[in-house]
Protein backbone atom coordinates (compact mmCIF):
# COMPACT_ATOMS: atom_id res chain seq x y z
CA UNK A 1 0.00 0.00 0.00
CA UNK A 2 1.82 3.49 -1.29
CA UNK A 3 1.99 5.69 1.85
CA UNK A 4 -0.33 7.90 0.25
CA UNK A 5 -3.52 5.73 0.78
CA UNK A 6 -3.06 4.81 4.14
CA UNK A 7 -2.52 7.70 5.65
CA UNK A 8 -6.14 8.29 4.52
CA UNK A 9 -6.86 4.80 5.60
CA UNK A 10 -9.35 5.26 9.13
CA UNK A 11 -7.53 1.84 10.88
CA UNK A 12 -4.13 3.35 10.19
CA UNK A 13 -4.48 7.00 11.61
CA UNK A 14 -6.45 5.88 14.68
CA UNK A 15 -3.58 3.43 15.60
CA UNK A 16 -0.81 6.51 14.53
CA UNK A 17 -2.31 9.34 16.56
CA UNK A 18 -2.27 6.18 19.65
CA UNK A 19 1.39 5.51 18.87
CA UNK A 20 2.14 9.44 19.03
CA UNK A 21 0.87 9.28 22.78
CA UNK A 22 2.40 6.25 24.32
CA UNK A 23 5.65 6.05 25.45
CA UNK A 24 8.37 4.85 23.38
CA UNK A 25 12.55 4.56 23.00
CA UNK A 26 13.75 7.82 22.03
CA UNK A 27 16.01 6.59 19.85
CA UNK A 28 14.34 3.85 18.61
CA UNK A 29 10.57 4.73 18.41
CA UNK A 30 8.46 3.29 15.77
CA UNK A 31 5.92 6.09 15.65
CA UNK A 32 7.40 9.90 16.96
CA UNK A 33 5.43 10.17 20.56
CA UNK A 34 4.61 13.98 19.50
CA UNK A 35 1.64 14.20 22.02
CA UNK A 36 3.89 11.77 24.95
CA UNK A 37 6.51 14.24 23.97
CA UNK A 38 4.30 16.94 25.62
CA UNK A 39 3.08 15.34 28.62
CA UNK A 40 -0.44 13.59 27.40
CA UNK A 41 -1.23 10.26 27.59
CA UNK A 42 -4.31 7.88 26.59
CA UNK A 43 -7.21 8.58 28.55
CA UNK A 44 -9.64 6.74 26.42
CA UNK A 45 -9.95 5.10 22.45
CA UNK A 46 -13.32 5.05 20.99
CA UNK A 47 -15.18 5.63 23.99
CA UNK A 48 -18.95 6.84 23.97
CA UNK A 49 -19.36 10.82 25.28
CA UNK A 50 -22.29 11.00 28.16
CA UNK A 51 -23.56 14.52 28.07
CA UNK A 52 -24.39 15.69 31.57
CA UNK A 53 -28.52 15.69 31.92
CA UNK A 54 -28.93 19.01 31.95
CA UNK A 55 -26.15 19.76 28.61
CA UNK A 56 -28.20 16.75 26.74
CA UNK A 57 -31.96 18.40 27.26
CA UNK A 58 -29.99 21.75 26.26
CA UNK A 59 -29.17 20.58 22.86
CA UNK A 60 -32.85 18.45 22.66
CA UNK A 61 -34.40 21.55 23.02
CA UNK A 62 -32.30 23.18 20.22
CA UNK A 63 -32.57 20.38 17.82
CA UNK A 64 -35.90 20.36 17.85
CA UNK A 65 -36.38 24.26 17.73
CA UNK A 66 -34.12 24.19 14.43
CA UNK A 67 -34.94 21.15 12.98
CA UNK A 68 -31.44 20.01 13.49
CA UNK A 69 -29.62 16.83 14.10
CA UNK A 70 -27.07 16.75 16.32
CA UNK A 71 -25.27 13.55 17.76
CA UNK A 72 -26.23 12.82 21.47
CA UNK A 73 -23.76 10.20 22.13
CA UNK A 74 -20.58 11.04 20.38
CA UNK A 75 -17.33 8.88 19.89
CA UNK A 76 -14.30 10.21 19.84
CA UNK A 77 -11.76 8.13 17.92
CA UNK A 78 -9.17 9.04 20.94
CA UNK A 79 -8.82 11.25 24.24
CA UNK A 80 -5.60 12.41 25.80
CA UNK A 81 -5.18 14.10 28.87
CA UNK A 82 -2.72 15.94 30.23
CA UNK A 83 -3.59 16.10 34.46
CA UNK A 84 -0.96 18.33 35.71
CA UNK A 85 -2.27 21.62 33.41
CA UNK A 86 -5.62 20.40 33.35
CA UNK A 87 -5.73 19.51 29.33
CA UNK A 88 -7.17 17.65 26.73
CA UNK A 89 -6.88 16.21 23.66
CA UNK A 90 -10.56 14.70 21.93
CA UNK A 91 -9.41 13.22 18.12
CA UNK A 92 -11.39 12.49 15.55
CA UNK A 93 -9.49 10.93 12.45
CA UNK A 94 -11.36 11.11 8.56
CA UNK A 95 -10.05 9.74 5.47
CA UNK A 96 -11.30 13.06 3.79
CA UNK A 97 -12.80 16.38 4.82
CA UNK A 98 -16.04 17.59 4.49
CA UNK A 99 -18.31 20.32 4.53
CA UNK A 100 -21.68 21.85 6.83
CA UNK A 101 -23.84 20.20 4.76
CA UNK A 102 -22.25 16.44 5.13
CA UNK A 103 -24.31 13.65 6.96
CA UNK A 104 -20.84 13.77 9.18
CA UNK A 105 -21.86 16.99 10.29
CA UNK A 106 -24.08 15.30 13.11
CA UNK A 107 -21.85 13.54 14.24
CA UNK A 108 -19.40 16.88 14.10
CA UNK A 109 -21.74 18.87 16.03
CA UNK A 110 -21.87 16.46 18.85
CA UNK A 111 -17.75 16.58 19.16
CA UNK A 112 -17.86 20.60 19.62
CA UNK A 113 -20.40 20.46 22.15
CA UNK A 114 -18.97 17.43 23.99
CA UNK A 115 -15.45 19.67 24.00
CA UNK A 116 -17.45 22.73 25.65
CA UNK A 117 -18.42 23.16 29.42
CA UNK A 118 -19.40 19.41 29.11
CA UNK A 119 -16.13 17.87 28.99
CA UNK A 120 -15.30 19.64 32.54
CA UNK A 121 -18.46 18.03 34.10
CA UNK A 122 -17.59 14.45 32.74
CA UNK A 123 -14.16 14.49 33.41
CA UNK A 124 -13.22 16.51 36.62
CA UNK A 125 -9.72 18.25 35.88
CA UNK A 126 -9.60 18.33 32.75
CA UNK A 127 -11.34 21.94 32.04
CA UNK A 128 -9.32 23.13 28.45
CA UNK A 129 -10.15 20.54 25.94
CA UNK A 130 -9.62 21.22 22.19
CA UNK A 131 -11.27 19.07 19.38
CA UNK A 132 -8.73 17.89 16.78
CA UNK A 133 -9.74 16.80 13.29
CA UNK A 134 -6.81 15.34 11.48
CA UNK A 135 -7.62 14.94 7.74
CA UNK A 136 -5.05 13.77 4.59
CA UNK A 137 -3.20 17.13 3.86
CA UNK A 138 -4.78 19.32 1.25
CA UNK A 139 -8.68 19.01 2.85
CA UNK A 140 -7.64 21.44 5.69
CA UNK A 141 -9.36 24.43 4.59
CA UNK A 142 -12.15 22.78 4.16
CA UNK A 143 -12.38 21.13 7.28
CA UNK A 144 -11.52 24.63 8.69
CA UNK A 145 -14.50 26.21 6.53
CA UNK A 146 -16.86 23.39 8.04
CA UNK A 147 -15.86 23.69 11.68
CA UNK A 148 -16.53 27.52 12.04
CA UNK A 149 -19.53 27.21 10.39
CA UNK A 150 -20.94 24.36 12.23
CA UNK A 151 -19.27 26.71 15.64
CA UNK A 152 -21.61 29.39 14.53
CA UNK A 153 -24.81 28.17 14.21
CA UNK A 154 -24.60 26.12 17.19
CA UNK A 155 -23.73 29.46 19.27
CA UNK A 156 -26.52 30.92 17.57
CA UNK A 157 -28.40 28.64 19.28
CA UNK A 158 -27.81 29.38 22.76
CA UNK A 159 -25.28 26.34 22.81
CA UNK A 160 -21.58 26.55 23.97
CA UNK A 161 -19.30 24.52 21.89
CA UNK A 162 -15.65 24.14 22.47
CA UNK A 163 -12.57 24.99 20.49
CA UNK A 164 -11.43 23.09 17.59
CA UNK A 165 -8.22 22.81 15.46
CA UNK A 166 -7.40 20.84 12.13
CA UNK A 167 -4.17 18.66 11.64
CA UNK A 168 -3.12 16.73 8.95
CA UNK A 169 -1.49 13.97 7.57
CA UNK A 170 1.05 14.06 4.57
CA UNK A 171 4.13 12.77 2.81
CA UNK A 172 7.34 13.76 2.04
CA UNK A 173 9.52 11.69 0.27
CA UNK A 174 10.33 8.39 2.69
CA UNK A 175 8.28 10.16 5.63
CA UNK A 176 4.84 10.62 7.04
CA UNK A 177 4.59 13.76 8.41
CA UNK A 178 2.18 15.63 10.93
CA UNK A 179 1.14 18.96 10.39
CA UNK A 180 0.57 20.74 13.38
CA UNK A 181 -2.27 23.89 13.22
CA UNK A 182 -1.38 26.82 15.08
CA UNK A 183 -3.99 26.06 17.55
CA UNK A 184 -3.37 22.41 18.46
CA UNK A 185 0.60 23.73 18.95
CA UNK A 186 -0.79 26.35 21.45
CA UNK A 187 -2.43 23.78 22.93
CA UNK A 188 0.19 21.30 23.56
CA UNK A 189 2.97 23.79 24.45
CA UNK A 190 5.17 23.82 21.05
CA UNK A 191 5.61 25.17 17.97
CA UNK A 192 3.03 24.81 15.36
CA UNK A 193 4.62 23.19 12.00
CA UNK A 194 5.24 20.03 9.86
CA UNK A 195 7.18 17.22 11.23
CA UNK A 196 8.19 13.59 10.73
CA UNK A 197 6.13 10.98 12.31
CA UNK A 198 7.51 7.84 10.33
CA UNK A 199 10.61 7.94 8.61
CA UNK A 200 12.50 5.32 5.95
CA UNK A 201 9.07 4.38 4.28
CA UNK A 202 9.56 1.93 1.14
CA UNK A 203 8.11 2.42 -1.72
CA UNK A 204 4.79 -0.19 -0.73
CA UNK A 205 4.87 -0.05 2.62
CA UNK A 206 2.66 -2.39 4.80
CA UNK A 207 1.04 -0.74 7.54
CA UNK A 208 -0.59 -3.41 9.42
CA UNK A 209 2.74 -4.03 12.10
CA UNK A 210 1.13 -0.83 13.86
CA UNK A 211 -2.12 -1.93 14.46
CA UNK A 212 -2.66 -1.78 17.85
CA UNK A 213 -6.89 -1.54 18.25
CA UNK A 214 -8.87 -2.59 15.16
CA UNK A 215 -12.59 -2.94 15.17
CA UNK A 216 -15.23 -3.51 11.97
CA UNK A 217 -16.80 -0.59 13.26
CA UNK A 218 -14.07 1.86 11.72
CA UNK A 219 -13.33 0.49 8.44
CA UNK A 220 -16.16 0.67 5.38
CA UNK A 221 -14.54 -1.68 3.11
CA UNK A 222 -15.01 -5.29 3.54
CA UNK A 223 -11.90 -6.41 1.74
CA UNK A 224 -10.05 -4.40 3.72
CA UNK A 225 -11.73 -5.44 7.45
CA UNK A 226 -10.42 -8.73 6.21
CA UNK A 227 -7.20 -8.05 5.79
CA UNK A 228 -7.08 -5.86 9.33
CA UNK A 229 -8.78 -9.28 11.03
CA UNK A 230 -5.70 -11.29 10.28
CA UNK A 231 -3.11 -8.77 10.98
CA UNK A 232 -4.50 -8.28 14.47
CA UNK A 233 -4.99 -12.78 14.47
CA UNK A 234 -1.67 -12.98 13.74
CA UNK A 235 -0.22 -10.87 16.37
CA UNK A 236 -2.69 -12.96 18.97
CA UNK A 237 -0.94 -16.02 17.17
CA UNK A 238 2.48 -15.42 18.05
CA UNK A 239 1.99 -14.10 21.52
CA UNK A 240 0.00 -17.29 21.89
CA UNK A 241 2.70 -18.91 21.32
CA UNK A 242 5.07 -17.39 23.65
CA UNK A 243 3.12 -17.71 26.27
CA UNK A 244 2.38 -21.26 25.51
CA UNK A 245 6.22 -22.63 25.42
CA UNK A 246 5.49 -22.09 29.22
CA UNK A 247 2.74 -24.52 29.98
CA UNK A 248 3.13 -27.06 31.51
CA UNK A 249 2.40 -30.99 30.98
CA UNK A 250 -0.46 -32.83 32.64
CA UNK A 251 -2.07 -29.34 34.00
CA UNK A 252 -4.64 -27.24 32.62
CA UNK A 253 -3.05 -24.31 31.00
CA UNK A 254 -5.87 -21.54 30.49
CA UNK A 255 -5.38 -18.49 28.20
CA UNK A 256 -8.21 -16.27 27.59
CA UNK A 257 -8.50 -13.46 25.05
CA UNK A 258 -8.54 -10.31 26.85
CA UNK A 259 -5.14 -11.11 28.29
CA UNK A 260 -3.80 -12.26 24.98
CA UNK A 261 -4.81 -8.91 23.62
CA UNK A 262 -3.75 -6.62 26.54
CA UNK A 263 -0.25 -8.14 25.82
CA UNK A 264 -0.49 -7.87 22.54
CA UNK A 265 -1.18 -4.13 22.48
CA UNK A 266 0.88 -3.20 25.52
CA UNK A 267 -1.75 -2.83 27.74
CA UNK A 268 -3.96 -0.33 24.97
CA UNK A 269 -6.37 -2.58 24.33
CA UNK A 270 -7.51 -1.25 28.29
CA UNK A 271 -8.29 2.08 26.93
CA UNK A 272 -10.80 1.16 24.65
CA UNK A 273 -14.49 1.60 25.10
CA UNK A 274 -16.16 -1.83 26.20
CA UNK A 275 -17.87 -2.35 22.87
CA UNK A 276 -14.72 -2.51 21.14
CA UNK A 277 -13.05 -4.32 23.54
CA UNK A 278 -16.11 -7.02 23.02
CA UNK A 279 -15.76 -6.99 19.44
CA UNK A 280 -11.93 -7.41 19.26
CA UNK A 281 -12.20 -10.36 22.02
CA UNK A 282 -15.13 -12.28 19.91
CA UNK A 283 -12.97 -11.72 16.92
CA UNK A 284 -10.16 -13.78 18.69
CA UNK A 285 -12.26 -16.43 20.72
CA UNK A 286 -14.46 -16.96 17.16
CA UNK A 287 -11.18 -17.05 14.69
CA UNK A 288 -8.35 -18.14 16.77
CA UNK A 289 -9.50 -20.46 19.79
CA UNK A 290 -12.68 -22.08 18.05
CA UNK A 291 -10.39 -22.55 14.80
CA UNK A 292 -7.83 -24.45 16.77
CA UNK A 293 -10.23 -26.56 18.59
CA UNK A 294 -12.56 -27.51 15.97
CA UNK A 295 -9.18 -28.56 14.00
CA UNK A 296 -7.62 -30.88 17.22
CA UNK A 297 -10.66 -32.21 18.56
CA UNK A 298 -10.66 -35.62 16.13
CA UNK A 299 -7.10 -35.63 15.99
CA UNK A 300 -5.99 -35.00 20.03
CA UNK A 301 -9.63 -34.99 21.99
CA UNK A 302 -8.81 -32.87 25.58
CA UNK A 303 -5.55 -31.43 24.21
CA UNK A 304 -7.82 -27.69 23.78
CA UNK A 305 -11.51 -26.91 24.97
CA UNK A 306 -13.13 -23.88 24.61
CA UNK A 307 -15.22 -22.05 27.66
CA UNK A 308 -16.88 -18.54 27.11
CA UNK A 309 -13.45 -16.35 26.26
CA UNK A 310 -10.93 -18.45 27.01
CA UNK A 311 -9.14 -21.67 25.75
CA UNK A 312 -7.53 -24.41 27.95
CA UNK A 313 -4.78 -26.36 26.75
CA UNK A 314 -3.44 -29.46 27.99
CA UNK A 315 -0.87 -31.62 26.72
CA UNK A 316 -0.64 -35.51 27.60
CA UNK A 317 3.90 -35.00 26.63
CA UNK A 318 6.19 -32.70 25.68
CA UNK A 319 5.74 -34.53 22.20
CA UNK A 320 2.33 -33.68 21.87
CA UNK A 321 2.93 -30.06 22.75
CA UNK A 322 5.80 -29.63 20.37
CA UNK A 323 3.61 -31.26 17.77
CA UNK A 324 1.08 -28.90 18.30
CA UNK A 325 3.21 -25.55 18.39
CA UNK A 326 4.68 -26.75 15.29
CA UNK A 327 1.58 -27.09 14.02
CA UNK A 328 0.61 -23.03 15.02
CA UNK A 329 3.65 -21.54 14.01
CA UNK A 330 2.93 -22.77 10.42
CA UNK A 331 0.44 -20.45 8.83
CA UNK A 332 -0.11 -22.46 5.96
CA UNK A 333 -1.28 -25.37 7.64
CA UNK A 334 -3.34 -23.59 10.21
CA UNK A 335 -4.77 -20.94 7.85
CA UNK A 336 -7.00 -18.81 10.09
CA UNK A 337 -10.01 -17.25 8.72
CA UNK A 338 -10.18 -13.62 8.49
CA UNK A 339 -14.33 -13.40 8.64
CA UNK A 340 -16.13 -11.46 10.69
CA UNK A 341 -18.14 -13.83 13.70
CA UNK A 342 -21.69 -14.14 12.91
CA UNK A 343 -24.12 -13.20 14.54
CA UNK A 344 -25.49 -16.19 16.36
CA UNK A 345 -21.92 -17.45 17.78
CA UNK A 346 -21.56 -14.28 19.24
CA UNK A 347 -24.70 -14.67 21.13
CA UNK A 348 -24.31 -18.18 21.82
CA UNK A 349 -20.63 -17.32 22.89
CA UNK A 350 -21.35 -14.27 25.31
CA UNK A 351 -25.33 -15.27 26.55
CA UNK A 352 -23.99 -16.32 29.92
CA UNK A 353 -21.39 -14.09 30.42
């Protein structure tokens, strides 16, 4: 994939703006911690905004009094927070801009009012939040354009909306750079600016060794959720297998997903809301652990059973455990499907839970 299209790509600059605000090897980061650099860190990913009561009936009253829509439960992509000056960081990543009279300008009202007086009531401390769009480079202007006027009739309203800033993605030469507006560099303490996020980038460059979070939720193209299912399956995959060498013989060895995927992720996956937590653990207990059962239960019966999010191993010899990590190391004989669960196994898997 030419640098180019992923940086529009919705999976790719979620998981970029989270590696710009975790911590990281200053000489040896994979992803420039810009935002870590400054003091923020993760204080949520893809987590559902609760207006305070009296906020919500606010904007109720306007929407209906202008015939507008606005959204009453907004998701951020990301939040960062900076505790010791009170600050905050509320993302939201598009493949494209757009304009005031976009179907994502519901959704864009519901950000600046989320990043007004109502981000102080939900999260004590944090009283200067600024809304961040980050758009491919070129679309800022109109992203800009949109955001004031969207600010404008929403004051005329009566409503108070917070500030809001556009950054953007880009490329120059080998490099994916971050272009800083004025307003987000205020913001964070620095200068504003373009800089280097990801440096020595070939000429197809495969993006998918910096997924972190992934959920179907984000991405519209099926072809493409596919391809995003496996890259986060095999990363399960081979910490699976680390963690296995260590079991033990004769003795239940349980592993169940949401540990898998905290360790996976660095301990990221904990930031996410708990839909997408639920979605990224079905993908793993539907794909992974139900794949590898179904495939030893004729051939070893007990070696693997599968109970609500976790699977147990057990292994009879060290021959029988060597012949099965053999057997999960090779991707062409286990050849994990990349589908999305359906429906009914997700029910059947999480009814009792």
């Amino acid at each position: 994939m030419r640098a180019d299209q992923f940086i529009a790509d919705p999976i790719f600059q979620v998981n970029l703006l989270i590696w710009m605000a975790i911590d990281q090897p200053s000489e040896a980061f994979r992803v420039r911690p810009l935002f870590h650099e400054h003091g923020f860190e993760l204080l949520y990913i893809e987590q559902p905004f609760p207006f305070p009561t009296e906020i919500r009936r606010r904007i109720e009253e306007a929407m209906v009094k202008a015939k507008l829509t606005i959204k009453l439960v907004p998701e951020p992509d990301i939040l960062l927070q900076h505790r010791g000056q009170g600050k905050a960081l509320y993302f939201e990543a598009k493949r494209s801009a757009f304009t005031a009279q976009s179907s994502n300008s519901e959704q864009a009202r519901g950000h600046l009012l989320a990043t007004g007086p109502a981000f102080g009531e939900v999260f004590d401390g944090l009283d200067s939040c600024l809304l961040v769009y980050v758009v491919p480079s070129l679309g800022e202007l109109t992203m800009r354009q949109c955001l004031d006027e969207l600010t404008r009739d929403l004051t005329m309203l009566g409503l108070t909306v917070g500030r809001s800033s556009v950054d953007a993605l880009g490329v120059a030469g080998t490099s994916v750079v971050y272009q800083l507006d004025s307003i987000t560099a205020q913001h964070i303490g620095t200068s504003g600016g373009s800089m280097p996020v990801i440096e020595g980038l070939a000429e197809e460059t495969d993006p998918s060794p910096l997924l972190l979070v992934y959920s179907d939720e984000d991405y519209p193209d099926e072809a493409g959720r596919g391809l995003y299912r496996r890259a986060l399956q095999n990363q399960v995959i081979a910490r699976l297998l680390c963690d296995l060498q260590h079991a033990p013989i004769h003795s239940d060895f349980p592993l169940n997903a949401r540990d898998l995927l905290v360790g996976t992720t660095a301990g990221v996956f904990e930031f996410l809301g708990k839909q997408r937590q639920t979605s990224m653990e079905r993908l793993i207990v539907q794909n992974v652990f139900r794949r590898i059962a179904e495939f030893w239960a004729e051939r070893i019966p007990g070696l693997v059973k599968v109970q609500h999010r976790q699977a147990i191993f057990y292994f009879v010899d060290e021959a029988r455990k060597d012949e099965f990590l053999d057997w999960l190391e090779s991707s062409k004989k286990t050849n994990f499907a990349d589908t999305k669960p359906k429906v009914s196994e997700q029910v059947e898997l999480f009814a009792t839970e």
